[in-house]
Protein backbone atom coordinates (compact mmCIF):
# COMPACT_ATOMS: atom_id res chain seq x y z
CA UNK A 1 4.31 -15.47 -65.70
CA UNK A 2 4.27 -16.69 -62.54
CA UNK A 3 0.71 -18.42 -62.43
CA UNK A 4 0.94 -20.14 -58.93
CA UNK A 5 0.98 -16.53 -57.33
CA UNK A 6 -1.72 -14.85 -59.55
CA UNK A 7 -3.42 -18.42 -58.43
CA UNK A 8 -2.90 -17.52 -54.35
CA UNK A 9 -3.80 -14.16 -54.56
CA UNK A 10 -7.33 -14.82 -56.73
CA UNK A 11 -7.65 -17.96 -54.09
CA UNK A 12 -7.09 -15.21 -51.26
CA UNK A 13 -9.12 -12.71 -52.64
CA UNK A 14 -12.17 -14.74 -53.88
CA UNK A 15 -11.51 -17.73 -51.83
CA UNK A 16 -11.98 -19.95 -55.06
CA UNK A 17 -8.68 -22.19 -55.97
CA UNK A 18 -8.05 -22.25 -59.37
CA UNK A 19 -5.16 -24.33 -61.41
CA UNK A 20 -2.56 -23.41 -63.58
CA UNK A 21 -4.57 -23.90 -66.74
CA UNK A 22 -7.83 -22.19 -65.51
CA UNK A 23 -5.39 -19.03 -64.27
CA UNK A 24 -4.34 -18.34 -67.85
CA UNK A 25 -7.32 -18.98 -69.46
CA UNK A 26 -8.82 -16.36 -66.85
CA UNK A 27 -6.00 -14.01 -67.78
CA UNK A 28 -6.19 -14.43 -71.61
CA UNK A 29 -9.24 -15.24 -71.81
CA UNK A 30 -11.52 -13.57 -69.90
CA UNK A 31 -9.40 -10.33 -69.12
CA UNK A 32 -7.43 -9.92 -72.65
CA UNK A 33 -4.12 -10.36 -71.57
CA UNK A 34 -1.16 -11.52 -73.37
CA UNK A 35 2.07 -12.84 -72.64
CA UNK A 36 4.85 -9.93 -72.51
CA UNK A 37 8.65 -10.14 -73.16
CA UNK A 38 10.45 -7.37 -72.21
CA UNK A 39 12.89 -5.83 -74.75
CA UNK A 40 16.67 -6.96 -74.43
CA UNK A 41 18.00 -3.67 -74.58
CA UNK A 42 17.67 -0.47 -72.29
CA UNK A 43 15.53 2.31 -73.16
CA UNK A 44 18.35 5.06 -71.79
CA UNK A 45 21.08 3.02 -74.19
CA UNK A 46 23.06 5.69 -76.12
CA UNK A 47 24.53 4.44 -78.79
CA UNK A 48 26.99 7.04 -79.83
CA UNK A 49 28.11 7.41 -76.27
CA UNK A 50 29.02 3.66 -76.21
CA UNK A 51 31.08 4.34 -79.60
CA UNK A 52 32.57 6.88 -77.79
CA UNK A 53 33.90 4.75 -74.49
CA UNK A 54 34.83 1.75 -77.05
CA UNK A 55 37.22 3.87 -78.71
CA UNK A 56 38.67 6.35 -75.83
CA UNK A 57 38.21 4.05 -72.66
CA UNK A 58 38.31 0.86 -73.54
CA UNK A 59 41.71 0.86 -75.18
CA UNK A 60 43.42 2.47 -72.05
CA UNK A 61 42.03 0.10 -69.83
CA UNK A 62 42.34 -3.00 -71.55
CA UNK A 63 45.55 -5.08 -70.27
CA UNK A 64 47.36 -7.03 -72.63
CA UNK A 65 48.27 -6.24 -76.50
């Protein structure tokens, strides 16, 4: 999270500065939010249709032995 922006928009908004630390304890804190990670794989993956190109496509395209 990028707290230096949340930090210029609340400063622009409210006109009161805040610092790093006193951003994230607004956002945890005071409005519930937690830190998200987003997943590492796609939601549209396909799993058989990657089996698929692995064993048709990927063989005729591959150079070398």
């Amino acid at each position: 999270m990028d707290l230096e922006r949340v930090g210029t928009v609340v400063e622009q908004v409210t006109g009161v500065s805040l610092s790093r630390a006193s951003v994230w304890r607004l956002l945890t804190g005071r409005l519930g939010w937690s830190l998200q990670r987003p997943e590492r794989r796609a939601v549209e993956r396909d799993d058989s249709e990657i089996a698929r190109w692995i064993a048709h496509e990927w063989p005729r395209i591959k150079k070398g032995p």
